[in-house]
C-alpha atoms as a PDB file:
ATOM      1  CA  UNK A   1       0.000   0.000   0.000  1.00  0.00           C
ATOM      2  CA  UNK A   2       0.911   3.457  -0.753  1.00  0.00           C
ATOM      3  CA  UNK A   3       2.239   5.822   2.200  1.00  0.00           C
ATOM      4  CA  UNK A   4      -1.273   8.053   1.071  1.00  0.00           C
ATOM      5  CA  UNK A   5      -4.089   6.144  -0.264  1.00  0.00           C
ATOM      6  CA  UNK A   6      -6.905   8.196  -1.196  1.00  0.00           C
ATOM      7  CA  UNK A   7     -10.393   6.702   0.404  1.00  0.00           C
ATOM      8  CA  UNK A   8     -12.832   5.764  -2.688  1.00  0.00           C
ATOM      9  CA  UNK A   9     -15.552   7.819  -3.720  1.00  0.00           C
ATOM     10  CA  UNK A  10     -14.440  10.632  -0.489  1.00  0.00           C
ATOM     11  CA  UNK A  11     -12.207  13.344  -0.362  1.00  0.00           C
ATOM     12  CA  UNK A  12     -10.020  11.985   1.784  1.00  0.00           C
ATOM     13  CA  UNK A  13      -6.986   9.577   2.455  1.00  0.00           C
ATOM     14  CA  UNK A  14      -5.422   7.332   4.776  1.00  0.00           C
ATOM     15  CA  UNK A  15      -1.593   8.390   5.135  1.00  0.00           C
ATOM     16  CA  UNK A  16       0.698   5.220   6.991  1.00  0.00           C
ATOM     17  CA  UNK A  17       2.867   7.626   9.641  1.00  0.00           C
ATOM     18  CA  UNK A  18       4.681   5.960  12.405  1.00  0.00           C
ATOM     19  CA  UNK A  19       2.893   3.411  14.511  1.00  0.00           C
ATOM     20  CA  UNK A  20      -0.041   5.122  13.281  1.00  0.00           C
ATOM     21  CA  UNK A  21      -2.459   5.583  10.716  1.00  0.00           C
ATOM     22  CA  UNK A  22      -4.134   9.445   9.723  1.00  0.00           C
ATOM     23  CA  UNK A  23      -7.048   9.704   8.408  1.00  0.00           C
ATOM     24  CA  UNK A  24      -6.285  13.492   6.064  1.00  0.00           C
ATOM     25  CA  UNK A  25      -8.364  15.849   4.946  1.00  0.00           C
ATOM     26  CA  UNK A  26      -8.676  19.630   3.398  1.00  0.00           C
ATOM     27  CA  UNK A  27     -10.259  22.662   3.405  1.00  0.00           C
ATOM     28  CA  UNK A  28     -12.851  21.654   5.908  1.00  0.00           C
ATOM     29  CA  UNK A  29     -14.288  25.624   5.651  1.00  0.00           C
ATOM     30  CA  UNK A  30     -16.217  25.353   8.804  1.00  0.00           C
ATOM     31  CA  UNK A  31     -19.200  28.272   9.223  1.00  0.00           C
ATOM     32  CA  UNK A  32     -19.054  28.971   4.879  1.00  0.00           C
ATOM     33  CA  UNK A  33     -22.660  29.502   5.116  1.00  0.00           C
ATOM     34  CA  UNK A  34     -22.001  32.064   7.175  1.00  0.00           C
ATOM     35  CA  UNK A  35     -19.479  33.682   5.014  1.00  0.00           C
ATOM     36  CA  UNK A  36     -21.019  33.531   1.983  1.00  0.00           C
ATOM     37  CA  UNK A  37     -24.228  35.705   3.799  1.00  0.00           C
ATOM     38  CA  UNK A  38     -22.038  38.386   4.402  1.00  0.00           C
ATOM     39  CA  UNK A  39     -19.585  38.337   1.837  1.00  0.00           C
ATOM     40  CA  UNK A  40     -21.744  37.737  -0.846  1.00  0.00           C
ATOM     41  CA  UNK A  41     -25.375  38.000   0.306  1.00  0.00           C
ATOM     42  CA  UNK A  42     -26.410  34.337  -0.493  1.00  0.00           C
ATOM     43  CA  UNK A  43     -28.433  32.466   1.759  1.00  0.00           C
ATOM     44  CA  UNK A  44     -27.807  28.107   2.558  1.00  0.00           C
ATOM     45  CA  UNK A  45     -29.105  26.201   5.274  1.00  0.00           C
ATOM     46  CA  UNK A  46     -25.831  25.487   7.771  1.00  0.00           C
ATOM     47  CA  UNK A  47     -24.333  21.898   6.778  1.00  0.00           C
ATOM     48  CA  UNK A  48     -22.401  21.672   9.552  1.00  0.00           C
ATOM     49  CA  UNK A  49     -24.345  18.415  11.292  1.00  0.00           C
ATOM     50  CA  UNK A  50     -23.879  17.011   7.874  1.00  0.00           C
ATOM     51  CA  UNK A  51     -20.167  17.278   7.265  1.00  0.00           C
ATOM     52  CA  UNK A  52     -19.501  16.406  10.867  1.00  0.00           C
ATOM     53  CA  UNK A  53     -20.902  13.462  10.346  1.00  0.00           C
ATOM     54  CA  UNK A  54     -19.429  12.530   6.850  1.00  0.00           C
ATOM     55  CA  UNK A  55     -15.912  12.960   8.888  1.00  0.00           C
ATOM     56  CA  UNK A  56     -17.226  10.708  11.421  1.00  0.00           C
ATOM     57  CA  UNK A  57     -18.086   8.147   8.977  1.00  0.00           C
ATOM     58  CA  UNK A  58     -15.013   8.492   7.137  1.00  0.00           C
ATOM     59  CA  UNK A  59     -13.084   8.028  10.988  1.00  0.00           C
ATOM     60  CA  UNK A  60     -15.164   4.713  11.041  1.00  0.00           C
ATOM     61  CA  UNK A  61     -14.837   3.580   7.411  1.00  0.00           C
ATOM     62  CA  UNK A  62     -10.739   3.623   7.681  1.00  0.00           C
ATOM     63  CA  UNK A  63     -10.528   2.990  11.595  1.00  0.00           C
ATOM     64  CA  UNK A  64      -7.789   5.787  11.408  1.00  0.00           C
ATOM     65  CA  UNK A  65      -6.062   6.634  14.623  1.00  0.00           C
ATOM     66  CA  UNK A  66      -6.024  10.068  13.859  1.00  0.00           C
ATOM     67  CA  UNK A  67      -7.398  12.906  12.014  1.00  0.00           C
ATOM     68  CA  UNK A  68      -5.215  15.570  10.290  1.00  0.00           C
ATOM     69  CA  UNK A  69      -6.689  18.973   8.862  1.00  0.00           C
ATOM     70  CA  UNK A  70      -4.422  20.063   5.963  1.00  0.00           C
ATOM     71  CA  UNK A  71      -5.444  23.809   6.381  1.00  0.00           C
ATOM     72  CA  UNK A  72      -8.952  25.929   6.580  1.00  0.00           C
ATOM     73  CA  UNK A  73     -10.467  24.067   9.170  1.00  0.00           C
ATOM     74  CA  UNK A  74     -12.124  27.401   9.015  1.00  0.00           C
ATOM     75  CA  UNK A  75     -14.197  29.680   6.677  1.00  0.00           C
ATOM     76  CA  UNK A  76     -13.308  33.422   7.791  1.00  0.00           C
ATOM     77  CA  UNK A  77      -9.492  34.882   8.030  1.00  0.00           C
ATOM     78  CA  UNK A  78     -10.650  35.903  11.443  1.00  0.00           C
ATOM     79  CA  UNK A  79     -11.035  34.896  14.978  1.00  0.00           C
ATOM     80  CA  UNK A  80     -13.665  32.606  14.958  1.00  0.00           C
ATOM     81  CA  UNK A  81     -16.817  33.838  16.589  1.00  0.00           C
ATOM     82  CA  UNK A  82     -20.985  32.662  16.693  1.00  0.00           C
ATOM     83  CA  UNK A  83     -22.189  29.964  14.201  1.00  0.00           C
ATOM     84  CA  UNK A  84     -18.542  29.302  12.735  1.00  0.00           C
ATOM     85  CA  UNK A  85     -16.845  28.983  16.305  1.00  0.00           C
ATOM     86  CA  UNK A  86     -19.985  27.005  17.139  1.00  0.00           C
ATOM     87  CA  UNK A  87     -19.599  24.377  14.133  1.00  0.00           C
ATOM     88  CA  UNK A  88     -15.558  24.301  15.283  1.00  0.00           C
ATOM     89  CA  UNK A  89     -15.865  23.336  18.445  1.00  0.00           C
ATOM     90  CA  UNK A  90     -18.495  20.650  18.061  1.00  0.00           C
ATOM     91  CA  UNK A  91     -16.411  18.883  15.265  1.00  0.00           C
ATOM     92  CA  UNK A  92     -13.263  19.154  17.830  1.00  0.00           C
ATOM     93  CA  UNK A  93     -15.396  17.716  20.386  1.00  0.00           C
ATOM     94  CA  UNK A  94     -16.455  15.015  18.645  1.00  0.00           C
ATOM     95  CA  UNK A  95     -13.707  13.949  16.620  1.00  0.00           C
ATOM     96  CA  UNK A  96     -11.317  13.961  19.782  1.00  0.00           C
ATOM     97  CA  UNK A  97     -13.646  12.241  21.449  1.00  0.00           C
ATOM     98  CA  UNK A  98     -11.808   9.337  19.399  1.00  0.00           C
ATOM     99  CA  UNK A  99      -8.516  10.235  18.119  1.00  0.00           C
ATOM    100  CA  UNK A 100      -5.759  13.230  18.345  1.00  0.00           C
ATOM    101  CA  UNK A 101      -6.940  16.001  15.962  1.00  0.00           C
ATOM    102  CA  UNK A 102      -4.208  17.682  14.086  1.00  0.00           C
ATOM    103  CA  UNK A 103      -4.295  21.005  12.473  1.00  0.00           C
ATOM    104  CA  UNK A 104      -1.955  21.971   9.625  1.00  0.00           C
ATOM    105  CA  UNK A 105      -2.138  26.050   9.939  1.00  0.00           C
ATOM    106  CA  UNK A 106      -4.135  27.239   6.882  1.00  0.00           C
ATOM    107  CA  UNK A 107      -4.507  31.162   5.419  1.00  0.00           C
ATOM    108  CA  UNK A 108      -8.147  31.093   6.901  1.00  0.00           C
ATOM    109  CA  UNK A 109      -6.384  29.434  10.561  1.00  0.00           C
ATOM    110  CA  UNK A 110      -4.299  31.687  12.663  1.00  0.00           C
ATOM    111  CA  UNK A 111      -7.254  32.346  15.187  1.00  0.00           C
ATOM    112  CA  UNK A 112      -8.382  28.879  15.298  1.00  0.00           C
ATOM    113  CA  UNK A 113      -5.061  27.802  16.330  1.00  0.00           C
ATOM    114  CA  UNK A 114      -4.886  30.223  19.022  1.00  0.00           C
ATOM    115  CA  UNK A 115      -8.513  29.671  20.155  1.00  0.00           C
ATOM    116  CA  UNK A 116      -8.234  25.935  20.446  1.00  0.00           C
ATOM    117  CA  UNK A 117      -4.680  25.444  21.034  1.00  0.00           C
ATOM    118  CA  UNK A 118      -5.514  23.293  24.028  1.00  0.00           C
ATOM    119  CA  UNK A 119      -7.486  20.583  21.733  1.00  0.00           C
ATOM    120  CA  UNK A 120      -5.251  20.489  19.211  1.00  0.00           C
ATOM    121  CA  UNK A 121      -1.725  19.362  17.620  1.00  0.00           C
ATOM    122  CA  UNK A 122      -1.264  22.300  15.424  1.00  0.00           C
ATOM    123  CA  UNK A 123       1.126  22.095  12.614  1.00  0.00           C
ATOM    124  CA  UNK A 124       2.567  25.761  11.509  1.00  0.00           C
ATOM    125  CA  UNK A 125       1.971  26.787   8.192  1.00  0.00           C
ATOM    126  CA  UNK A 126       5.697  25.842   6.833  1.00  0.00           C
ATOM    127  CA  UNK A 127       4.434  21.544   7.192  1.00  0.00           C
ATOM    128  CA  UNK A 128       5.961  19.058   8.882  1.00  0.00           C
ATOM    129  CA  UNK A 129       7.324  15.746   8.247  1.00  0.00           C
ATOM    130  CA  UNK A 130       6.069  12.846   9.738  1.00  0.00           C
ATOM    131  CA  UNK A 131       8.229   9.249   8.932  1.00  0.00           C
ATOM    132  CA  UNK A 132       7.479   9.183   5.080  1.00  0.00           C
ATOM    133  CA  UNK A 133       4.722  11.531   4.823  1.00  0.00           C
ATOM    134  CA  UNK A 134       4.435  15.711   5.231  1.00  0.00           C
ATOM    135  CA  UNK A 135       2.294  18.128   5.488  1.00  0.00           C
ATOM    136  CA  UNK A 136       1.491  21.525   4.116  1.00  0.00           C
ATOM    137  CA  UNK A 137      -1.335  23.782   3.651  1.00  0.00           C
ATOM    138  CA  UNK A 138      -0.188  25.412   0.438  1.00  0.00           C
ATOM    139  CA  UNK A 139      -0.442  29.006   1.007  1.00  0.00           C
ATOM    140  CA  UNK A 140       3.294  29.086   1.943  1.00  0.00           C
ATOM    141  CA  UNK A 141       6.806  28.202   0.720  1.00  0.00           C
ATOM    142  CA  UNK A 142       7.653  24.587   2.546  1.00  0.00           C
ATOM    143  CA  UNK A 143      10.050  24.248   5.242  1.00  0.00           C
ATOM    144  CA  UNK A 144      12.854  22.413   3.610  1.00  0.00           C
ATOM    145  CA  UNK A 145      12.423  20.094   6.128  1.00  0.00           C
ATOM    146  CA  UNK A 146       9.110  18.545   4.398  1.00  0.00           C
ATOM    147  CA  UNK A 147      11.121  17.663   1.425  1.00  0.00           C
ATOM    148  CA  UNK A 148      12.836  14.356   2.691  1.00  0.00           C
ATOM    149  CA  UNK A 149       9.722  12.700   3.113  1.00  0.00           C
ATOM    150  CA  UNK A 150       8.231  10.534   0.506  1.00  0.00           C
ATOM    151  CA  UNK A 151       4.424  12.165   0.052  1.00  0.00           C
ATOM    152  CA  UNK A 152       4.035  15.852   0.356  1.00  0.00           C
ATOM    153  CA  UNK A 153       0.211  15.680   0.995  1.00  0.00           C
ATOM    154  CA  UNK A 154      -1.299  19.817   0.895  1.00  0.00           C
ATOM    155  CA  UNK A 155      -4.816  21.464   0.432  1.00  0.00           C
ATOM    156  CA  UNK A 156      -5.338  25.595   0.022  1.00  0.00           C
ATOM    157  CA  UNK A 157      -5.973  24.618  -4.382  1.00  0.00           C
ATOM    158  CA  UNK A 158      -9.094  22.857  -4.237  1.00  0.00           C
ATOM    159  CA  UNK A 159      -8.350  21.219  -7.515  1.00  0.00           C
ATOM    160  CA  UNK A 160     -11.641  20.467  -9.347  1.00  0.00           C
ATOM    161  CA  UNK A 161     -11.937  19.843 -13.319  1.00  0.00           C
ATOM    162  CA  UNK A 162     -14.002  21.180 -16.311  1.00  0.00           C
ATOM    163  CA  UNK A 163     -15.724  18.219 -17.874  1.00  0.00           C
ATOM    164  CA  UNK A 164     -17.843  18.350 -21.188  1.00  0.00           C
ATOM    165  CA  UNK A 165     -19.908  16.006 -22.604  1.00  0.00           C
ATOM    166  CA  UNK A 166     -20.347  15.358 -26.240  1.00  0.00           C
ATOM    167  CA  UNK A 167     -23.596  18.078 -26.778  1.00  0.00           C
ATOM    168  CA  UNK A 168     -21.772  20.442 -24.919  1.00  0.00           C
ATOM    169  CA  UNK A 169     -23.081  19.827 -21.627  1.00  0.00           C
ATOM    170  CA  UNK A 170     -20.109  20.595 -18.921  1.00  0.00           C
ATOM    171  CA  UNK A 171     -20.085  19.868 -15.003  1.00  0.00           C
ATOM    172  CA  UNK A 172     -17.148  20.888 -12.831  1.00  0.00           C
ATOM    173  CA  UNK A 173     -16.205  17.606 -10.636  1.00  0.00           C
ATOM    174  CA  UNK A 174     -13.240  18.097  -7.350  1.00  0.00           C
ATOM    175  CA  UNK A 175     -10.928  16.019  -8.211  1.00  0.00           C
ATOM    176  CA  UNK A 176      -6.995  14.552  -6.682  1.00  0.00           C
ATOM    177  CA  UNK A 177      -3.985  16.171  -8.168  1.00  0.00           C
ATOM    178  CA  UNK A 178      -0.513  14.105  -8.173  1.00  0.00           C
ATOM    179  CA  UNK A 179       2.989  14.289  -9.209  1.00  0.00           C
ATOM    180  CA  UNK A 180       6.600  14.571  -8.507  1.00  0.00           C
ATOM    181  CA  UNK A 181       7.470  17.688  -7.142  1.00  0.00           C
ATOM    182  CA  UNK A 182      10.686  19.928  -9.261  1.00  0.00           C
ATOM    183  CA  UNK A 183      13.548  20.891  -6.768  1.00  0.00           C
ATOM    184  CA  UNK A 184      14.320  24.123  -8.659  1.00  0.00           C
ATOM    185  CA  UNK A 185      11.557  26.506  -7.676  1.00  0.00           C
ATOM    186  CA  UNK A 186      12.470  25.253  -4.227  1.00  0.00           C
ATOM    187  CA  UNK A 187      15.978  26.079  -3.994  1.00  0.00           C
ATOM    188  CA  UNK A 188      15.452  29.306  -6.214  1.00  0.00           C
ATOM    189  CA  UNK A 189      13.358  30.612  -3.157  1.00  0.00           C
ATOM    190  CA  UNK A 190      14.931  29.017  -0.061  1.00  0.00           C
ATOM    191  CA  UNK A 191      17.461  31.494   2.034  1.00  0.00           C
ATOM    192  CA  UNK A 192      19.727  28.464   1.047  1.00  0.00           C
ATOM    193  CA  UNK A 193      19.377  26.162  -1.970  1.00  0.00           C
ATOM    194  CA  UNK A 194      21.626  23.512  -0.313  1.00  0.00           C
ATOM    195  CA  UNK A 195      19.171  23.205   2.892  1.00  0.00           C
ATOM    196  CA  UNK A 196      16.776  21.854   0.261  1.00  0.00           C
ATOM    197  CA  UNK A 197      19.231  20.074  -1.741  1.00  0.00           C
ATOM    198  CA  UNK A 198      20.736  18.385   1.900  1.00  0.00           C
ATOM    199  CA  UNK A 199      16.914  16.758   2.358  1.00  0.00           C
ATOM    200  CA  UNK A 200      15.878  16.351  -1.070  1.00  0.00           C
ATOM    201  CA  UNK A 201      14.022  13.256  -1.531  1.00  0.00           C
ATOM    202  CA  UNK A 202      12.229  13.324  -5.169  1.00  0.00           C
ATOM    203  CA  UNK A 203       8.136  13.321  -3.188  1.00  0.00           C
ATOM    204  CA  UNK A 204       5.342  13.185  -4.754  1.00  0.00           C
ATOM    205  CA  UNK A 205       3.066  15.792  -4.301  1.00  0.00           C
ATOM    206  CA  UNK A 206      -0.571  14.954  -3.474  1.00  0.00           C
ATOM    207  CA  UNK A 207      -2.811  17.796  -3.865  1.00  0.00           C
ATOM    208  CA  UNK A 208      -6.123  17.081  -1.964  1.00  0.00           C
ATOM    209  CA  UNK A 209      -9.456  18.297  -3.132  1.00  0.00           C
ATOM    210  CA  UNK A 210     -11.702  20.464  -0.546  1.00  0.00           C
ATOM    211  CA  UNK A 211     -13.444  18.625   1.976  1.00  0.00           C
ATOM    212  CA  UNK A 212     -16.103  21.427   1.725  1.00  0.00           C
ATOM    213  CA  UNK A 213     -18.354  20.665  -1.927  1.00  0.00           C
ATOM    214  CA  UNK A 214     -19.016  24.444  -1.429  1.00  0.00           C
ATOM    215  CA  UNK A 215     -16.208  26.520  -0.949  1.00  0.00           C
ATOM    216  CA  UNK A 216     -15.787  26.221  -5.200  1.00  0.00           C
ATOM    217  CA  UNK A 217     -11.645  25.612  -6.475  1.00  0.00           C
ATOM    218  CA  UNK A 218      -9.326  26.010  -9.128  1.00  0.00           C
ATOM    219  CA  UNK A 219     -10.187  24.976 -12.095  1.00  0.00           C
ATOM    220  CA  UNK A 220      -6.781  22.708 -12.744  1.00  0.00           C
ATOM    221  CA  UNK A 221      -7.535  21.937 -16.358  1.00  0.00           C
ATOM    222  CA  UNK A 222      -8.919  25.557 -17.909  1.00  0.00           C
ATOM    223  CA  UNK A 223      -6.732  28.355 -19.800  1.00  0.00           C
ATOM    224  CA  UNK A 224      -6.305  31.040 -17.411  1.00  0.00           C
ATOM    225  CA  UNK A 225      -7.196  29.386 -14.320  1.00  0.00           C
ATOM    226  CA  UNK A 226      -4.420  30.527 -11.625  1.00  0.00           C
ATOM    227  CA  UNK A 227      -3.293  28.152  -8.889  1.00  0.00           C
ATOM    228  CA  UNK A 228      -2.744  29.504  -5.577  1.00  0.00           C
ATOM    229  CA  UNK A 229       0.100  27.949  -3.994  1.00  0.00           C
ATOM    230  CA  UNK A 230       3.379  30.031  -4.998  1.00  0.00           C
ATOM    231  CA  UNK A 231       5.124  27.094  -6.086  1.00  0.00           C
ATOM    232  CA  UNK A 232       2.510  25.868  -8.662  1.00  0.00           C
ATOM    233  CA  UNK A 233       2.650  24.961 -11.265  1.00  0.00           C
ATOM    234  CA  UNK A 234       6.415  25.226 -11.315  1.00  0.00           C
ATOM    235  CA  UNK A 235       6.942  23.096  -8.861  1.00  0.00           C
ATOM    236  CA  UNK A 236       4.985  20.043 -10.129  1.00  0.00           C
ATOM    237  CA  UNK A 237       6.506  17.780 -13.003  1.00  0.00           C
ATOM    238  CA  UNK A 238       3.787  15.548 -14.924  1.00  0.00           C
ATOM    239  CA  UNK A 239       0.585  16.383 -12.698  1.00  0.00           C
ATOM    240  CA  UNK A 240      -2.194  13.444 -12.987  1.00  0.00           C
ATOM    241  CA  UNK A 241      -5.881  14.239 -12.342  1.00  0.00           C
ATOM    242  CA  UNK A 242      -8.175  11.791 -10.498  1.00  0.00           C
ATOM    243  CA  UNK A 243     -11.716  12.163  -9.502  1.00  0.00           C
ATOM    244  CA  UNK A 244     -12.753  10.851  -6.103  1.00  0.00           C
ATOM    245  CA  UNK A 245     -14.091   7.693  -7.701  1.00  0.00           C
ATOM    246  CA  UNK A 246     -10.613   7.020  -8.367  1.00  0.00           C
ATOM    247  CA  UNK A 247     -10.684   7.753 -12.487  1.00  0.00           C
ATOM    248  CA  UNK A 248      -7.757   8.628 -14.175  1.00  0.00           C
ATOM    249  CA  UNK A 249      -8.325  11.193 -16.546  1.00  0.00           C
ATOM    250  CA  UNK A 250      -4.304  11.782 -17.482  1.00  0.00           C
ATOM    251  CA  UNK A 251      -2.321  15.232 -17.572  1.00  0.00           C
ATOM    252  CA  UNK A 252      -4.260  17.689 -15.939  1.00  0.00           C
ATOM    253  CA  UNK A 253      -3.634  20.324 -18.701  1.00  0.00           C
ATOM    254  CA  UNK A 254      -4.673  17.839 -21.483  1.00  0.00           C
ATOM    255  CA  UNK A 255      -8.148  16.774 -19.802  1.00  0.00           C
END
């Protein structure tokens, strides 16, 4: 088996760390309802019962002995406060209720990881390794540290792809993003090339689609789509797409 095997039909994977196994998601976006009423006036029912519970499940389905957040456990770029906070600290509740909950500091987490410091193993925002496995948000350059592990596993892109049908129909589907991860860009940015070169493992990158089916993504295979991350797409050599159902659709560019 594969340090990170994704879990079929979820968005989510099972990495093998030392004497334990992690169940790892992304982009949970807990309290987006919220946000998208104020910052763009449009009004959902709260899913937060539901994705709670399709975490839970996914802690049963794998019997995972622990649960790591690769980044935006939360919505806002803010302390979190009333329905958001609310939605936080039940899922912390309930998933540590089980297992250790481990937070990989996001762009929207700086006040999460303050407020619930005490219930969590927070990551910072430059990853970690873990035996063959690290982990990164995304919004960051990596610690060169992260780069002797095998799997580089981060969120922050939300990969999702274009698909048309033959009449012209087209759906937009979240979908896995993987390939071997180009030392250049790396060293080009690091204070010193040779602390990446000293570490330097050829990983795969695994790019994790969002957790959260509405907090929307990059569209990975579409002309003038952006990524995020600073170190994509230089950084990745020979990406592969995969929808959660485990499809390969090929080179992301050529889908």
């Amino acid at each position: 088996m594969a340090v990170v095997e994704p879990v079929p039909d979820a968005p989510a994977a099972v990495a093998e760390l030392p004497d334990e196994r992690a169940l790892v998601v992304a982009d949970y976006h807990a309290g987006i309802e919220v946000g998208l009423r104020y910052q763009r006036g449009v009004e959902l029912d709260s899913a937060a019962p539901e994705r709670r519970e399709r975490l839970l499940a996914l802690l049963d389905r794998t019997n995972a002995d622990r649960v790591v957040v690769l980044g935006d456990l939360a919505h806002r770029i803010a302390a979190p406060e009333g329905e958001e906070r609310e939605e936080i600290a039940a899922l912390i509740d309930a998933v540590t209720e089980r297992v250790p909950l481990t937070l990989v500091v996001g762009n929207h987490d700086p006040g999460v990881a303050e407020a619930f410091a005490a219930d969590l193993d927070v990551i910072p925002a430059g990853g970690e390794r873990r035996g063959d496995v690290a982990f990164v948000h995304g919004h960051t350059w990596p610690d060169p540290a992260v780069f002797g592990a095998e799997t580089v596993c981060m969120g922050h892109e939300h990969p999702q792809v274009r698909l048309e049908d033959a009449v012209g129909g087209s759906r937009t589907e979240r979908a896995w993003l993987r390939g071997a991860l180009r030392r250049e860009p790396f060293e080009a940015e690091a204070e010193s090339g040779e602390a990446v070169a000293a570490v330097w493992n050829d990983p795969e990158l695994v790019v994790f689609p969002a957790f959260n089916e509405r907090s929307g993504g990059t569209w990975i295979n579409v002309d003038g789509q952006q990524f995020l991350a600073p170190f994509l797409p230089e950084g990745l050599v020979d990406g592969q797409a995969y929808l959660l159902d485990g499809t390969r659709l090929g080179a992301y560019r050529s889908v």
